[in-house]
Protein backbone atom coordinates (compact mmCIF):
# COMPACT_ATOMS: atom_id res chain seq x y z
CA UNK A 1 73.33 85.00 112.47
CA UNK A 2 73.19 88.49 112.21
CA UNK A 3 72.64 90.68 115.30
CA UNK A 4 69.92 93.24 115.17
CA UNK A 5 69.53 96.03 117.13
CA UNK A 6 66.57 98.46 117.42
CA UNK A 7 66.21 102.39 118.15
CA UNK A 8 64.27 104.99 118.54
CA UNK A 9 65.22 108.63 117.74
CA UNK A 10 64.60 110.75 120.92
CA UNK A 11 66.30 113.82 119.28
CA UNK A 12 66.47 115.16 115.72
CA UNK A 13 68.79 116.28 112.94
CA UNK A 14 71.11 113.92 113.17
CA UNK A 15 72.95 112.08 110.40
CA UNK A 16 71.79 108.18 109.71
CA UNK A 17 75.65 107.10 109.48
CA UNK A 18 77.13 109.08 112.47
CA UNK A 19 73.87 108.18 114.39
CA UNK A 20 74.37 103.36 113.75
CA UNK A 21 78.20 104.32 114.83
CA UNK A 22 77.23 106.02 117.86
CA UNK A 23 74.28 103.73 119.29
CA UNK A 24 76.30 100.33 117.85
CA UNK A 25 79.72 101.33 118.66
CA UNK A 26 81.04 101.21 115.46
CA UNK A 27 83.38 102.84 113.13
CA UNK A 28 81.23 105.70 110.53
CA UNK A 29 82.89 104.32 107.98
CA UNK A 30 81.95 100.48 108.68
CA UNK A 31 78.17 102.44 109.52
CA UNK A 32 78.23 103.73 106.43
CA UNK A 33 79.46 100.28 104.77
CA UNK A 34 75.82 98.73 106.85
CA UNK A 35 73.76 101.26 105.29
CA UNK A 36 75.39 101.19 101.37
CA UNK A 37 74.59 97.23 102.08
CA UNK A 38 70.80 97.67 103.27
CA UNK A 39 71.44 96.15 106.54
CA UNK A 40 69.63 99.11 108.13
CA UNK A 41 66.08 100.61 108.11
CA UNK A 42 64.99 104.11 109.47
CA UNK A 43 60.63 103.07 109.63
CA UNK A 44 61.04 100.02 108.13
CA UNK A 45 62.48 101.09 104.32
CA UNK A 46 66.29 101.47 103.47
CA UNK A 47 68.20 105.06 103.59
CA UNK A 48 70.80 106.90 102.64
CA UNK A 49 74.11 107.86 104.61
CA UNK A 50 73.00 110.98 104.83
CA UNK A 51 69.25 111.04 105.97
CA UNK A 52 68.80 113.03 108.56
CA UNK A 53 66.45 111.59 111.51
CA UNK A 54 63.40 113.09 112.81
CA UNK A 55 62.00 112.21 116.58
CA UNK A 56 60.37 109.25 116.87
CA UNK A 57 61.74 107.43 113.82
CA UNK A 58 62.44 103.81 114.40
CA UNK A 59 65.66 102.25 113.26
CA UNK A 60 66.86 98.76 112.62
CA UNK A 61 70.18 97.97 112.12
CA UNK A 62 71.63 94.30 111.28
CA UNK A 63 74.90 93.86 112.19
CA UNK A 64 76.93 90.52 110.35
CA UNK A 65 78.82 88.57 113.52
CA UNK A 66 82.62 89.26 113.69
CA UNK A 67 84.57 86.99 110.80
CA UNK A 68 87.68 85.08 112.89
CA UNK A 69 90.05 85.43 110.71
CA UNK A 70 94.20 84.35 112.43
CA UNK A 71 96.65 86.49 110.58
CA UNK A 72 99.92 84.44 109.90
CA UNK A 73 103.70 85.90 108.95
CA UNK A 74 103.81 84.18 105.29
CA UNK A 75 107.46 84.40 103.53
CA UNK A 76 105.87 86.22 100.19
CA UNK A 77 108.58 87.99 98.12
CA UNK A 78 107.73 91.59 97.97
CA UNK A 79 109.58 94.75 95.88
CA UNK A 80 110.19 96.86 98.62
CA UNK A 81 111.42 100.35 97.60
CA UNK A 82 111.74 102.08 100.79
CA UNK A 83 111.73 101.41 104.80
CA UNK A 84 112.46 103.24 107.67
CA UNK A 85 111.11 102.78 111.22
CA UNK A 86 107.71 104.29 110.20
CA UNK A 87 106.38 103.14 106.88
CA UNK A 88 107.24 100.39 104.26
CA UNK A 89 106.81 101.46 100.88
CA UNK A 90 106.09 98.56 98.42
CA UNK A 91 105.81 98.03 94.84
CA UNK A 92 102.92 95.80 94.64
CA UNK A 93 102.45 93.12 91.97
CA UNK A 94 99.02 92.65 90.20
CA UNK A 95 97.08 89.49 91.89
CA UNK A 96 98.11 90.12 95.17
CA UNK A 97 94.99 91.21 97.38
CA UNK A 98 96.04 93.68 100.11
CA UNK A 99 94.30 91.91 103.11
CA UNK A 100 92.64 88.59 104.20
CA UNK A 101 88.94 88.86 103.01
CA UNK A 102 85.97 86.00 102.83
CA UNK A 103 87.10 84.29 100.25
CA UNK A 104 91.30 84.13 100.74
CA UNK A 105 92.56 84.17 104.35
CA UNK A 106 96.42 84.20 103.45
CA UNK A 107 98.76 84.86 100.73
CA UNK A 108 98.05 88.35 101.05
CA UNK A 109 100.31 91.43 101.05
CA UNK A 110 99.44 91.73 104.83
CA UNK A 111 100.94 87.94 105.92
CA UNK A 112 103.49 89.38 104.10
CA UNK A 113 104.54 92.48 105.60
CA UNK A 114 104.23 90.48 108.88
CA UNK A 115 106.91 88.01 107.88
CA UNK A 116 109.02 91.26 107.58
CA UNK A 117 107.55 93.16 110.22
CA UNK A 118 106.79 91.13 113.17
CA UNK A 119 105.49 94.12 115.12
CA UNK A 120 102.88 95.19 112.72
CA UNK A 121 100.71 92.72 114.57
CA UNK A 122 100.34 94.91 117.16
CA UNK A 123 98.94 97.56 115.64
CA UNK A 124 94.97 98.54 115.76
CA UNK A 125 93.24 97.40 112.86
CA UNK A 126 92.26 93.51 112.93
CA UNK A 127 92.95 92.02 109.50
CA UNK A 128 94.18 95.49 108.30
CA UNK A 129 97.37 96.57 110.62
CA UNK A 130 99.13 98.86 108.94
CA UNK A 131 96.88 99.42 105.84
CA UNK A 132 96.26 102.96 105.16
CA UNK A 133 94.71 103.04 101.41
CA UNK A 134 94.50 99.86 99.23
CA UNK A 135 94.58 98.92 95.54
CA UNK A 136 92.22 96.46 94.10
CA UNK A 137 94.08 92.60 93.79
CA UNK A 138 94.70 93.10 89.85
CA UNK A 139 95.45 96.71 90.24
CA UNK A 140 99.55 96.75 90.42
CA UNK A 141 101.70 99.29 92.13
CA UNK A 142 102.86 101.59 94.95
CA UNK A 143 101.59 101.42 98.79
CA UNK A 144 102.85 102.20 101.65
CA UNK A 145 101.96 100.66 104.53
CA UNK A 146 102.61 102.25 108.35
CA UNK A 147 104.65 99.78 110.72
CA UNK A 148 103.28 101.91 114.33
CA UNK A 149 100.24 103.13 115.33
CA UNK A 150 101.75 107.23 115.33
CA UNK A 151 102.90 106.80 111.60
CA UNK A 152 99.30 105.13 110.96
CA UNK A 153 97.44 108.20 112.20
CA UNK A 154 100.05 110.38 110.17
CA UNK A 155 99.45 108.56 106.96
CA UNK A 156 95.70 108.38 107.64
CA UNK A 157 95.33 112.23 108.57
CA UNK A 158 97.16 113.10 105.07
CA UNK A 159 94.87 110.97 103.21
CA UNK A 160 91.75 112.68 104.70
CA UNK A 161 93.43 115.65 103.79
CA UNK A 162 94.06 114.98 100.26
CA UNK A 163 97.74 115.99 100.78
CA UNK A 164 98.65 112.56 99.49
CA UNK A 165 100.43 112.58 95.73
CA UNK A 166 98.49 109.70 93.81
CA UNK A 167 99.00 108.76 90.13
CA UNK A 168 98.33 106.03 87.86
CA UNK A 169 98.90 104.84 84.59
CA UNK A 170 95.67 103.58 82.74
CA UNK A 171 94.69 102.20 79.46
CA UNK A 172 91.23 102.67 78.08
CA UNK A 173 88.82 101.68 75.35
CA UNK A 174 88.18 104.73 72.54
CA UNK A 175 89.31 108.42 72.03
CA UNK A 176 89.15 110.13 75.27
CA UNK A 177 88.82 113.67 74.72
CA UNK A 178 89.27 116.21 75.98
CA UNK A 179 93.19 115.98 76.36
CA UNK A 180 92.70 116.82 80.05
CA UNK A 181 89.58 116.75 82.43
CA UNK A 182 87.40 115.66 85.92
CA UNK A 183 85.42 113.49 86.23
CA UNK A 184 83.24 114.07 89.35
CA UNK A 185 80.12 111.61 89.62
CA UNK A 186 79.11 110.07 93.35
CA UNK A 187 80.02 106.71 93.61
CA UNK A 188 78.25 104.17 95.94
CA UNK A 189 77.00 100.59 96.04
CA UNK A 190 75.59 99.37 92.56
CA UNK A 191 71.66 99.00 93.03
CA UNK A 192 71.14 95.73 92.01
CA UNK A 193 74.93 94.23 92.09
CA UNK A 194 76.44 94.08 95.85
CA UNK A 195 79.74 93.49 94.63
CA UNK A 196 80.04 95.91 92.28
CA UNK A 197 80.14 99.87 92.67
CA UNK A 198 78.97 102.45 90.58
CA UNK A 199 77.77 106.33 89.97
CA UNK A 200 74.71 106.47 91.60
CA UNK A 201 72.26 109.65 92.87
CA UNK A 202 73.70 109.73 96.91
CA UNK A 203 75.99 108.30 96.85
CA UNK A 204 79.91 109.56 98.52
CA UNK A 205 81.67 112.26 96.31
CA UNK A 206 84.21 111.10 93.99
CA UNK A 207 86.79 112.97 92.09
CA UNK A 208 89.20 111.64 89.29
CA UNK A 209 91.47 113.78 87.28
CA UNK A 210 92.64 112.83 84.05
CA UNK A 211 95.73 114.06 81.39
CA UNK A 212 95.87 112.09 77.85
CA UNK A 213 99.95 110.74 77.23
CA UNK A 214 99.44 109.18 74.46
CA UNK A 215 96.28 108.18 71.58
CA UNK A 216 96.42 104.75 70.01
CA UNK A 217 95.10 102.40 67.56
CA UNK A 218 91.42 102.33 69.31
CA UNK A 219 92.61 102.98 73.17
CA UNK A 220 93.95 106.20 74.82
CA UNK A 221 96.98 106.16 77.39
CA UNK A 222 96.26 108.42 80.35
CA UNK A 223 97.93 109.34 83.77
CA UNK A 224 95.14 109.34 86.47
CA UNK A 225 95.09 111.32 89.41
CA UNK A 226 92.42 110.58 91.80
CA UNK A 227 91.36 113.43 94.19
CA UNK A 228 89.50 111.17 96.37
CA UNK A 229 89.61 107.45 97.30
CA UNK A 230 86.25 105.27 96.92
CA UNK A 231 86.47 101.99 95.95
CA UNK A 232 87.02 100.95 92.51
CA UNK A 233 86.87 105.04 91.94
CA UNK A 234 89.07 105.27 88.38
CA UNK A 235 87.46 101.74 87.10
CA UNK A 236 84.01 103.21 87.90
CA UNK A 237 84.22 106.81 86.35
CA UNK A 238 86.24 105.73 83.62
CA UNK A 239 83.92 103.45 82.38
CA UNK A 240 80.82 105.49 83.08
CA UNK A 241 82.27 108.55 81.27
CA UNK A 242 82.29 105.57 78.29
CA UNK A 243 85.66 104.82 78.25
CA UNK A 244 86.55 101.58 80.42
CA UNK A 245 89.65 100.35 81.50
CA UNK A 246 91.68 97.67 79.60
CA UNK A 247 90.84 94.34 80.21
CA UNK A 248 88.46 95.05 83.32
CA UNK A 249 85.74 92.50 83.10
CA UNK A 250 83.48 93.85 85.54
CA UNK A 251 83.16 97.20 84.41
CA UNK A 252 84.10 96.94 81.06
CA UNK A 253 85.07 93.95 79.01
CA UNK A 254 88.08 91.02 79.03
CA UNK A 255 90.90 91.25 76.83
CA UNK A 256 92.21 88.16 75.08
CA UNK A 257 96.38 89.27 75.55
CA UNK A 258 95.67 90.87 79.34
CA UNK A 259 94.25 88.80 82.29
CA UNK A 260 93.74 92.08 84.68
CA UNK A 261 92.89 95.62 84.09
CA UNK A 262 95.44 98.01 82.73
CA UNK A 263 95.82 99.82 85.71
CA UNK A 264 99.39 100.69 87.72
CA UNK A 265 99.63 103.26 90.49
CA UNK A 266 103.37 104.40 88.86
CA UNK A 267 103.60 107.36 91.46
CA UNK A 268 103.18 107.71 95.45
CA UNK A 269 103.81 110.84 97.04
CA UNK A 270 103.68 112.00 100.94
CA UNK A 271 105.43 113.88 104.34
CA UNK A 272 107.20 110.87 106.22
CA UNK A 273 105.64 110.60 109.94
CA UNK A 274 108.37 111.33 111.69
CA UNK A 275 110.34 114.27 109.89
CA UNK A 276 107.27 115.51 107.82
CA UNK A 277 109.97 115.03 104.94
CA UNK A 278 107.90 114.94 101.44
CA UNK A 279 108.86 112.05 99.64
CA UNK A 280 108.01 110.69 96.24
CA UNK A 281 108.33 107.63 94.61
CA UNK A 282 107.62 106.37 90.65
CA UNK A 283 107.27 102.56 89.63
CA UNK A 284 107.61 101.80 85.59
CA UNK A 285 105.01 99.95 84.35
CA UNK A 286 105.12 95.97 84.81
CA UNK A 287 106.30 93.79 81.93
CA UNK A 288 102.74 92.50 80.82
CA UNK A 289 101.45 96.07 80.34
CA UNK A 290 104.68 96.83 78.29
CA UNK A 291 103.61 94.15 76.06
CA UNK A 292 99.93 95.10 75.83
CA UNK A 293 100.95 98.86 74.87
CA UNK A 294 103.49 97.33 71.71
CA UNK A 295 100.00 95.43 70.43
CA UNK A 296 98.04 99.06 70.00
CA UNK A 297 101.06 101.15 68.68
């Protein structure tokens, strides 16, 4: 049962996210994650993030009990493509989720990297140690993943920077012009789908750049560069600019010859923790998308 906890603003001004992390002792972002949700009320009606709180207000916030979730070393073959005493950097096949969630509790990258990094279970971040950024289960290619908690905060304080080198190879429906663009459109929790995200009015900012390699039959071969990280961010603007990725159900359509969407983070760039060393590091695209690309040629 969910635990809910009431407040009353004595003090004005302040911001509805940074306000549930303070009084609940939460993390802003998992605040944030509450609020996107609808598990809190400022007088009794949902709000954004962002409202700011006026004396007097009365807020409700519901707060989901703690999932137990026992994170086991699994032996799971993984592509690793570098390692020092820092960070891992792995080449991640498509259908491998990142961490245990609600509905899988094992077989993920993260029982993974403990079977080859014993120590990662000591660092802070329940069923996330080590995870810095993620990529979506059918999403394939490079992470890296921090193996102390100093390297964590290195790799975490680039990210918020946007100092991190991100690219990925995508496939999507129709023409795509112009050759080269943005696409910046707020992305937050779909209205009336939960699960799903989408560009909606308040929601966190969100921006995706785009370069065309190559025009096919009826699909257009781009590198992506994402500026920012929201989840599902490239799936979500591609497809609401009108030009979905390949093969993703949810926010486009299937494909009969791909089971996933055509989607590969191909290159990874940032300092290494301990040297500040920039490092950079390319994966070629994975057999199946090979074959999808000799279908629209």
């Amino acid at each position: 049962m969910n635990r809910q906890h009431e407040f009353t603003v004595t003090s004005p001004g302040e911001r509805l996210d940074k306000y549930i992390a303070e009084q609940c002792r939460i993390s802003r972002s998992y605040a944030q994650k509450l609020i996107e949700e609808g598990q809190v009320k400022v007088n009794s009606h949902p709000a954004k993030a962002s409202h700011k709180l006026n004396t007097g207000d009365k807020v409700i916030a519901s707060i989901p009990p703690p999932t137990s979730i026992s994170l086991a070393p699994e032996a799971i073959p993984l592509k690793v493509l570098y390692e020092d005493k820092d960070v891992i950097v792995i080449d991640k096949p498509a259908g491998l989720l990142v961490h245990p969630a609600a509905g899988q509790k094992s077989g993920t990258l993260v029982n993974a990297i403990l079977a080859r990094c014993p120590d990662l279970g000591e660092i802070k971040g329940s069923i996330r140690p080590g995870i810095v950024h993620r990529l979506d289960k059918d999403t394939s290619g490079l992470m890296m993943v921090a193996k102390n908690d100093a390297a964590h905060a290195s790799l975490s304080r680039q990210i918020k920077q946007r100092s991190i080198k991100k690219g990925y190879i995508a496939l999507v429906l129709g023409q795509l012009a112009p050759e080269c663009g943005a696409i910046e459109a707020p992305i937050g929790r779909h209205p009336k789908d939960r699960k799903r995200m989408a560009v909606v009015s308040g929601g966190r900012e969100a921006k995706t750049e785009y370069r065309v390699i190559k025009y096919l039959d009826d699909c257009t071969l781009l590198e992506v560069m994402p500026e920012t990280g929201r989840t599902h961010q490239i799936r979500v603007h591609l497809s609401a600019i009108g030009h979905p990725v390949f093969g993703d159900h949810i926010y486009g359509k299937r494909s009969p010859i791909l089971e996933r969407q055509f989607l590969h983070a191909h290159k990874l760039g940032f300092r290494l923790p301990s040297t500040g060393e920039f490092v950079e590091f390319t994966s070629e695209l994975p057999p199946e998308l090979q074959e999808v690309l000799k279908h629209n040629l």
